[in-house]
C-alpha atoms as a PDB file:
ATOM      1  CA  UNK A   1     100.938 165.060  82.963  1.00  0.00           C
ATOM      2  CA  UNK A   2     100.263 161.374  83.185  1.00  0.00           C
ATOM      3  CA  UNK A   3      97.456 160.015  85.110  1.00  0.00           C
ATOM      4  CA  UNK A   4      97.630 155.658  85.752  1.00  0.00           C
ATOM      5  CA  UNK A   5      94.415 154.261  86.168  1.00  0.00           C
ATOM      6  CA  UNK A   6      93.699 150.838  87.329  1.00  0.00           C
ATOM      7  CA  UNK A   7      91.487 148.363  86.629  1.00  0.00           C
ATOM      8  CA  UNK A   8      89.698 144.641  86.458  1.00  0.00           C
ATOM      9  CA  UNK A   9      88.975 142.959  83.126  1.00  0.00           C
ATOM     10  CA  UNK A  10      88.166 139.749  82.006  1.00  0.00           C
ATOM     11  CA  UNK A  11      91.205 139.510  79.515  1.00  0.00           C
ATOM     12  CA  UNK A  12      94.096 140.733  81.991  1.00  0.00           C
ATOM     13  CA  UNK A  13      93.275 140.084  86.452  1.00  0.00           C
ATOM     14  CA  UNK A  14      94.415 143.921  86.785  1.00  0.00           C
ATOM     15  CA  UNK A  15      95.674 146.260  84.168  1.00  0.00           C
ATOM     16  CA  UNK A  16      97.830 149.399  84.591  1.00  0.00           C
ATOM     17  CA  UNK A  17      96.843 152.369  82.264  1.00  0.00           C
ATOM     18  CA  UNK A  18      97.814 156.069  82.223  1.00  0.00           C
ATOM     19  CA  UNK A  19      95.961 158.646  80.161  1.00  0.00           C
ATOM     20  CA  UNK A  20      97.822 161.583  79.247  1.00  0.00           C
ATOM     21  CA  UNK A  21      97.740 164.876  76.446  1.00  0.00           C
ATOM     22  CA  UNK A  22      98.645 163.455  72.970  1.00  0.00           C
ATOM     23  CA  UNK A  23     102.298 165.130  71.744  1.00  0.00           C
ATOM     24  CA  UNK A  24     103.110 165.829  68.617  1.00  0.00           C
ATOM     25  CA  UNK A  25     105.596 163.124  68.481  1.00  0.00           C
ATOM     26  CA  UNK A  26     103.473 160.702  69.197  1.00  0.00           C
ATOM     27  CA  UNK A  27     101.142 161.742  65.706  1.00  0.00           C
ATOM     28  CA  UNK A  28     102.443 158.565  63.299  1.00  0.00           C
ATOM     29  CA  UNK A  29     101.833 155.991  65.833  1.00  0.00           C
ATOM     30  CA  UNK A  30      98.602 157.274  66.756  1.00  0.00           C
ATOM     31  CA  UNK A  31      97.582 157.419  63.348  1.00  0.00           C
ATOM     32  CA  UNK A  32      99.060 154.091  62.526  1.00  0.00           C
ATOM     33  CA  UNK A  33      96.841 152.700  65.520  1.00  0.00           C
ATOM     34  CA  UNK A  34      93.406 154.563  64.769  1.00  0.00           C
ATOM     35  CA  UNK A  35      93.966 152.763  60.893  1.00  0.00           C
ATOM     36  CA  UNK A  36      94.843 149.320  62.209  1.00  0.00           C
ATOM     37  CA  UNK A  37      91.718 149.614  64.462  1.00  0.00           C
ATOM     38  CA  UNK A  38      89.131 150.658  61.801  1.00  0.00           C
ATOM     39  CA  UNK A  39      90.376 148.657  59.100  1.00  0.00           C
ATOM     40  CA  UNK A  40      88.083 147.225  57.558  1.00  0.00           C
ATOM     41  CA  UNK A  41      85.334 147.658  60.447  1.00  0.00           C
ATOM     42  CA  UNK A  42      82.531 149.836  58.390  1.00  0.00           C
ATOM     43  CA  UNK A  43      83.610 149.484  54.774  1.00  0.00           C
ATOM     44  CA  UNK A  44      86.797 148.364  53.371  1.00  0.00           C
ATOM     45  CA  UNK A  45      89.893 149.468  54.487  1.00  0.00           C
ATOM     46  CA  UNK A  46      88.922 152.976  56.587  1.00  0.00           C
ATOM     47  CA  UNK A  47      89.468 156.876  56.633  1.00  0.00           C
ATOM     48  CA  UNK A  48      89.312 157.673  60.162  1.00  0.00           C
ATOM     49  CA  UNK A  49      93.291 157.967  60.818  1.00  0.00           C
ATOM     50  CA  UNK A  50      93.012 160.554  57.981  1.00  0.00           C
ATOM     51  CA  UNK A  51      89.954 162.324  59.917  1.00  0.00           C
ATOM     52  CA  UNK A  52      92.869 162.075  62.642  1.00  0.00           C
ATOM     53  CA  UNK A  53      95.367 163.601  60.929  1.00  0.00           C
ATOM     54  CA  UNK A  54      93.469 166.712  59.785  1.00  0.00           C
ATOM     55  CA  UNK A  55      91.345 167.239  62.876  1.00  0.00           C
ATOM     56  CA  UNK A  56      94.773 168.799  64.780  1.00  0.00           C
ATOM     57  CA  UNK A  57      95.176 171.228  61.786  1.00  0.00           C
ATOM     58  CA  UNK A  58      92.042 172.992  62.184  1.00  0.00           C
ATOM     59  CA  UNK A  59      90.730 175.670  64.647  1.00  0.00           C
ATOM     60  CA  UNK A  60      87.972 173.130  65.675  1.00  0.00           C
ATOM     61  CA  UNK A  61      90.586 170.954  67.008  1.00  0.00           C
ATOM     62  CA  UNK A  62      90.722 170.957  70.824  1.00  0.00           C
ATOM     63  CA  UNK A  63      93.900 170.565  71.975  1.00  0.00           C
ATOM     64  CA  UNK A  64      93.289 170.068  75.716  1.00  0.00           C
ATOM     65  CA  UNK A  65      90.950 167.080  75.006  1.00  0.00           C
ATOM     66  CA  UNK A  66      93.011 164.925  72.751  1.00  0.00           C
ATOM     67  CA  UNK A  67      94.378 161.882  75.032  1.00  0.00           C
ATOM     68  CA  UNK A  68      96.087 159.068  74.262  1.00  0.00           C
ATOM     69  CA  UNK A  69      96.034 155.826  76.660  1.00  0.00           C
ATOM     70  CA  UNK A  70      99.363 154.035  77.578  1.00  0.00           C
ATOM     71  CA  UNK A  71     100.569 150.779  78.699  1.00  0.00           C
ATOM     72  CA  UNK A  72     103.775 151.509  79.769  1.00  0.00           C
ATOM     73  CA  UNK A  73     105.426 153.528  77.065  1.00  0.00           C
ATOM     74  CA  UNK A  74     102.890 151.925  74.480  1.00  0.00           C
ATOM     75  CA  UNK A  75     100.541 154.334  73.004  1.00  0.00           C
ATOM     76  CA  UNK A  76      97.482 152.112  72.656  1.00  0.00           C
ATOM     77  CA  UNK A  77      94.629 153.947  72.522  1.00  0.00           C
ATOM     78  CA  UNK A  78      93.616 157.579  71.742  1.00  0.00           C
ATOM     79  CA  UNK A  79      90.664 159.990  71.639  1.00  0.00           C
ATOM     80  CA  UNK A  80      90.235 162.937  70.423  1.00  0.00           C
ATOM     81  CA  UNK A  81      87.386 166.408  70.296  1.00  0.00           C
ATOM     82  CA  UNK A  82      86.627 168.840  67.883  1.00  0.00           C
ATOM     83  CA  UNK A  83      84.542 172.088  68.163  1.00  0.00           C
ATOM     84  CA  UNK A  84      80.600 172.139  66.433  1.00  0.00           C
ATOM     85  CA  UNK A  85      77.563 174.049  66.536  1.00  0.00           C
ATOM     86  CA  UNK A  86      73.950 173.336  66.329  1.00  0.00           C
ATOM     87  CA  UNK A  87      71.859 175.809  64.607  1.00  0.00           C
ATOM     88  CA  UNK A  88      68.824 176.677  65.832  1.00  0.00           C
ATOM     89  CA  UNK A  89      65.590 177.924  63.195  1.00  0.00           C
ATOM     90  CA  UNK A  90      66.652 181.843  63.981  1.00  0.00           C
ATOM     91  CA  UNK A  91      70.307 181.192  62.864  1.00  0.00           C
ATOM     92  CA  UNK A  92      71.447 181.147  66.537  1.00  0.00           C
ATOM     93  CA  UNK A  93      74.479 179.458  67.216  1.00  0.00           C
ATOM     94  CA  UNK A  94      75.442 177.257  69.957  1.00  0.00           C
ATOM     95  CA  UNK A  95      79.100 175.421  70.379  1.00  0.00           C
ATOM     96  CA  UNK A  96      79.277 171.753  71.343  1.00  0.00           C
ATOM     97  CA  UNK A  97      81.770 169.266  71.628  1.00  0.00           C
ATOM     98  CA  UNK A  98      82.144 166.337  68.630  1.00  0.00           C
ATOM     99  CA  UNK A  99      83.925 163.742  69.693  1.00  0.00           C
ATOM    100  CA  UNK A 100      85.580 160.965  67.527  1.00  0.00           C
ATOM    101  CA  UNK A 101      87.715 159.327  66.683  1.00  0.00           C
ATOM    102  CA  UNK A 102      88.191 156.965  70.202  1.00  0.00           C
ATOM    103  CA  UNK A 103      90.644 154.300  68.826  1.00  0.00           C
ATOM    104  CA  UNK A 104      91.722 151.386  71.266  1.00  0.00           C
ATOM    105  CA  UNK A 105      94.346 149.161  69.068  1.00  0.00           C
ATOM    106  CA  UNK A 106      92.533 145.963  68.467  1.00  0.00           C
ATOM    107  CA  UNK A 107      94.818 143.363  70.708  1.00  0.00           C
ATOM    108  CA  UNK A 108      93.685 145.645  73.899  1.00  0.00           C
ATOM    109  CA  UNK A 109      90.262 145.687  73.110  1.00  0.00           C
ATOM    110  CA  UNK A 110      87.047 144.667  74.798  1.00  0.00           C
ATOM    111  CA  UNK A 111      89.388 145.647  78.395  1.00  0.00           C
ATOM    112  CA  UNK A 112      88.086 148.475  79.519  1.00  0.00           C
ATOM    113  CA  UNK A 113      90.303 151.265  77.577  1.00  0.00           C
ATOM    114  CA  UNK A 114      87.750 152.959  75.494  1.00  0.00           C
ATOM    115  CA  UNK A 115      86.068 153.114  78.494  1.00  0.00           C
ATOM    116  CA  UNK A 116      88.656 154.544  80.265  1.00  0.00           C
ATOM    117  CA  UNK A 117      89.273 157.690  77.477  1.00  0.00           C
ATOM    118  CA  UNK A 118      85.542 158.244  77.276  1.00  0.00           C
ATOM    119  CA  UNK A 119      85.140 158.555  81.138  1.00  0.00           C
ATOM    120  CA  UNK A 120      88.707 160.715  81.685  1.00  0.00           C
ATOM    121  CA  UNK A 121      87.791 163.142  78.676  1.00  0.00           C
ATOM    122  CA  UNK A 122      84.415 163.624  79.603  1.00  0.00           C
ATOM    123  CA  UNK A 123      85.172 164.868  82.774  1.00  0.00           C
ATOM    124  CA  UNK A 124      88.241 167.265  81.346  1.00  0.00           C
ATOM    125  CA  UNK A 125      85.107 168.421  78.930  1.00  0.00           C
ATOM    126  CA  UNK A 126      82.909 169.541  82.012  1.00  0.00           C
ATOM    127  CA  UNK A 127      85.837 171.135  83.641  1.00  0.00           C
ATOM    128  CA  UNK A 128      86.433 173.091  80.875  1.00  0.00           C
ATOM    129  CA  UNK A 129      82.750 174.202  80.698  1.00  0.00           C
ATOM    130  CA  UNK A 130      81.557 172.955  77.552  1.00  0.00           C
ATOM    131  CA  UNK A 131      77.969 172.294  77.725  1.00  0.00           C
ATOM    132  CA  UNK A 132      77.257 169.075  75.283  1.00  0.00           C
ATOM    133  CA  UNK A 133      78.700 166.297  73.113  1.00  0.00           C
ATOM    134  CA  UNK A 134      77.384 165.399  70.083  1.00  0.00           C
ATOM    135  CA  UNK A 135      78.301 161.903  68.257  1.00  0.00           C
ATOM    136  CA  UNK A 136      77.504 159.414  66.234  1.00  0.00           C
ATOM    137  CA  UNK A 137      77.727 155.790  67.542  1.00  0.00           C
ATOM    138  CA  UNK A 138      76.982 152.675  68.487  1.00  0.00           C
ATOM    139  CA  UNK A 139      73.917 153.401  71.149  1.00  0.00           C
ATOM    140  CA  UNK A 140      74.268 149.824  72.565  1.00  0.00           C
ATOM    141  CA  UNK A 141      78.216 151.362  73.799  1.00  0.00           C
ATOM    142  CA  UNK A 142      77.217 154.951  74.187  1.00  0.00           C
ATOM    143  CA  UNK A 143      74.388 155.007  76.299  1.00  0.00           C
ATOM    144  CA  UNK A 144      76.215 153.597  79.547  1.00  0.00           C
ATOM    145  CA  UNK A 145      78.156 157.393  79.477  1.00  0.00           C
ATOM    146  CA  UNK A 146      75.002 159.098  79.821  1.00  0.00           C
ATOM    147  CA  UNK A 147      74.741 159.446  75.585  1.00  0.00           C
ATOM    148  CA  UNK A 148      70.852 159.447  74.868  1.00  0.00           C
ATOM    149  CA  UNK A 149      69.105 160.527  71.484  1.00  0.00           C
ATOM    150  CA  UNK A 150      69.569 163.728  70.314  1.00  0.00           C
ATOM    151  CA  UNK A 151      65.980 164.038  69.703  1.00  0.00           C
ATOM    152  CA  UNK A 152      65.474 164.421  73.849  1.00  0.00           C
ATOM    153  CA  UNK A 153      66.980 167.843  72.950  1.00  0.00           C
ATOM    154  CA  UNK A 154      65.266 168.605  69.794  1.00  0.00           C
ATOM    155  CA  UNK A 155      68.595 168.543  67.785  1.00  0.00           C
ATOM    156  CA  UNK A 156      68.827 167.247  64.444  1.00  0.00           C
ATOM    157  CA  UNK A 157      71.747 165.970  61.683  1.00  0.00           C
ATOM    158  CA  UNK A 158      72.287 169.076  59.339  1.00  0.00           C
ATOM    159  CA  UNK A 159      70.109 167.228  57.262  1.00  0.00           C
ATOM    160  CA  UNK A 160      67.386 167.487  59.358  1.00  0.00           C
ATOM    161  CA  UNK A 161      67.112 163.600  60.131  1.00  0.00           C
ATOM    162  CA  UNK A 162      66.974 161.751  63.497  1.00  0.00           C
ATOM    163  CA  UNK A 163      68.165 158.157  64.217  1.00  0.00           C
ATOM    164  CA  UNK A 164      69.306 156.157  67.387  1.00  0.00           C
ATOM    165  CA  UNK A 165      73.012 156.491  66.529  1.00  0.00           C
ATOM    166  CA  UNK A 166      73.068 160.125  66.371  1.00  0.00           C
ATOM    167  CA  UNK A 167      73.098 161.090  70.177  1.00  0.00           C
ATOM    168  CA  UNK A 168      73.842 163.866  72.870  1.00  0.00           C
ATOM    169  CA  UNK A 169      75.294 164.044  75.942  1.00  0.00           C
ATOM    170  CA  UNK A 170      74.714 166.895  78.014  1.00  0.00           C
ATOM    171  CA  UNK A 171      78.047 168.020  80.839  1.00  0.00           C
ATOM    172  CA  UNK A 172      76.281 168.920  83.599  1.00  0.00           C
ATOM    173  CA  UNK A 173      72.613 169.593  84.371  1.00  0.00           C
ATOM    174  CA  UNK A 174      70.084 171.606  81.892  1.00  0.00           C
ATOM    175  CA  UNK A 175      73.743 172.311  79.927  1.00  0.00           C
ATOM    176  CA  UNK A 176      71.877 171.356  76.622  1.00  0.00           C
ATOM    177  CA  UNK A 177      68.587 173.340  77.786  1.00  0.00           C
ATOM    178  CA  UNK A 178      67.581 175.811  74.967  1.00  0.00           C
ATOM    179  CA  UNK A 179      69.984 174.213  72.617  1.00  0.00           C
ATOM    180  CA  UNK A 180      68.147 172.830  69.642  1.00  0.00           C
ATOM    181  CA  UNK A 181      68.507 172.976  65.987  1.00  0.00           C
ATOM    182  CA  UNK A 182      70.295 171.443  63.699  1.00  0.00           C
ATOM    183  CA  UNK A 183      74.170 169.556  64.171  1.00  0.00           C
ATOM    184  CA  UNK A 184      77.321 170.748  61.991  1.00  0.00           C
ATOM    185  CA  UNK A 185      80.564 169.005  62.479  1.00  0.00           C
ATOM    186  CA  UNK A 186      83.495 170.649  60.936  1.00  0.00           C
ATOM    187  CA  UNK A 187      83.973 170.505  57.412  1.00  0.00           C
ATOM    188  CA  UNK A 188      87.170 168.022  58.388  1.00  0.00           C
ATOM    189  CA  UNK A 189      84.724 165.290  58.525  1.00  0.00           C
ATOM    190  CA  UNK A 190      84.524 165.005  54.412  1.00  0.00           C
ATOM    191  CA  UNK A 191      87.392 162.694  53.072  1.00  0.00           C
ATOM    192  CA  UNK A 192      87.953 162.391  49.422  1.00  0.00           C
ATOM    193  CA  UNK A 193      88.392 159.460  47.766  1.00  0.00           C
ATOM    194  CA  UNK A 194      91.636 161.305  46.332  1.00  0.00           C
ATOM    195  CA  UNK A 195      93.467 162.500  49.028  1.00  0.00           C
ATOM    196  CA  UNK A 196      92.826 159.067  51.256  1.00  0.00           C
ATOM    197  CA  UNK A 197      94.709 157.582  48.642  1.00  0.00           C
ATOM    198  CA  UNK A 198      97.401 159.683  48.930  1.00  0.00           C
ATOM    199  CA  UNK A 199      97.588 159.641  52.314  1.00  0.00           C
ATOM    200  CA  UNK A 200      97.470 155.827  52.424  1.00  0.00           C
ATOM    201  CA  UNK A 201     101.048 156.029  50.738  1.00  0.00           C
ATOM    202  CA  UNK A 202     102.735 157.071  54.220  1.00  0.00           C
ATOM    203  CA  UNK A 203     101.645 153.445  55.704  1.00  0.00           C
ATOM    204  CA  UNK A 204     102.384 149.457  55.121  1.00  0.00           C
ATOM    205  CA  UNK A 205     100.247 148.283  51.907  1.00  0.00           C
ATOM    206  CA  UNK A 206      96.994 146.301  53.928  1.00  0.00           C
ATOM    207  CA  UNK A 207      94.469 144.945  51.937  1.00  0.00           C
ATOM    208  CA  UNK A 208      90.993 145.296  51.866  1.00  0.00           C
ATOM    209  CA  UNK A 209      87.930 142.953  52.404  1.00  0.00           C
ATOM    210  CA  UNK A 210      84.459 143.611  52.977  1.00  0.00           C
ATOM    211  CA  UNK A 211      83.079 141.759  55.860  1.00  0.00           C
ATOM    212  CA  UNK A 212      80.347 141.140  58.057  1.00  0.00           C
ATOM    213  CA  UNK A 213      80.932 143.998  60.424  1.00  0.00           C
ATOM    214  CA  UNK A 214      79.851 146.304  57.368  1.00  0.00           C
ATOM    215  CA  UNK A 215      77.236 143.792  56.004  1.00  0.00           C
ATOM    216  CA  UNK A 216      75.213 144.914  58.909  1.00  0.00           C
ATOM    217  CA  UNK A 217      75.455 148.461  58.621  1.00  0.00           C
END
């Protein structure tokens, strides 16, 4: 089921977007578009359409949050949930929400999409009564979704570290309350150096640069 969404930007007077479930025919392009939008954005060339890729073959993978964004019958944007738990000091565990990738392909960027997927799939999140999302981000474009240090809920990295990128977001009121420990992401998170390569075979050569983006990093 489609929904269109409308909206202002400064790029385009009024743009017409519709958000709907990602199909499994539209996996290659989606992946093709996550790559083209991290290439080369936090080290040279990027892994996160193979984080793509594996995310829908595990049991963390939520089916019923992955989205892709349309512009007409062009798949330009997409993002996508996994299942994670934070662990608390007497082994209790607690599910949350991990969210990422949230790809927008880079000649429709800085209008409003990401936005767009952020603000739908929350929403679909608290309707399906998960109590948290836990990411890590750029806080400058995260907090205006409600995204505030994880540390206001005394969860940690699995490492036991805190910083202002790693950050929470709780669905609904006191949904985070008694939730504290530390964070664990599914294991589908650590790419090899090996199989990226191998993956990279099933796309156009690109070449890689290192540039400022991940200078600053």
């Amino acid at each position: 089921m489609k929904r269109r969404l409308y909206f202002r930007s400064e790029e385009k007077t009024i743009m017409n977007i519709s958000i709907r479930v990602e199909e499994e025919k539209d996996f290659k392009i989606v992946e093709y578009t996550t790559r083209e939008a991290f290439w080369d954005l936090y080290k040279p060339g990027c892994d996160e359409h193979l984080v793509l890729h594996k995310i829908r073959k595990v049991p963390a993978f939520v089916k019923e949050l992955d989205f892709v964004a349309c512009d007409e019958d062009t798949i330009v944007g997409n993002i996508i949930y996994s299942r994670a738990k934070v662990l608390n000091e007497e082994n209790k565990e607690f599910e949350v929400l991990c969210m990422g990738p949230l790809t927008v392909l880079p000649s429709y960027q800085k209008q409003g999409i990401g936005s767009l997927l952020m603000n739908y799939s929350i929403e679909k999140a608290r309707q399906l009564a998960y109590k948290g999302v836990i990411i890590f981000g750029n806080p400058d474009y995260y907090h205006r979704f409600g995204f505030v240090n994880a540390r206001e809920y005394d969860i940690r990295t699995s490492w036991g570290d805190n910083f202002d990128a790693f950050m929470a977001l709780e669905l609904y009121d006191g949904s985070l309350r008694g939730i504290s420990g530390k964070f664990y992401e599914d294991e589908v998170f650590k790419i090899e150096n090996e199989e990226l390569e191998d993956f990279e075979k099933q796309f156009p050569y690109k070449e890689k640069h290192v540039t400022d983006t991940q200078l600053k990093l």
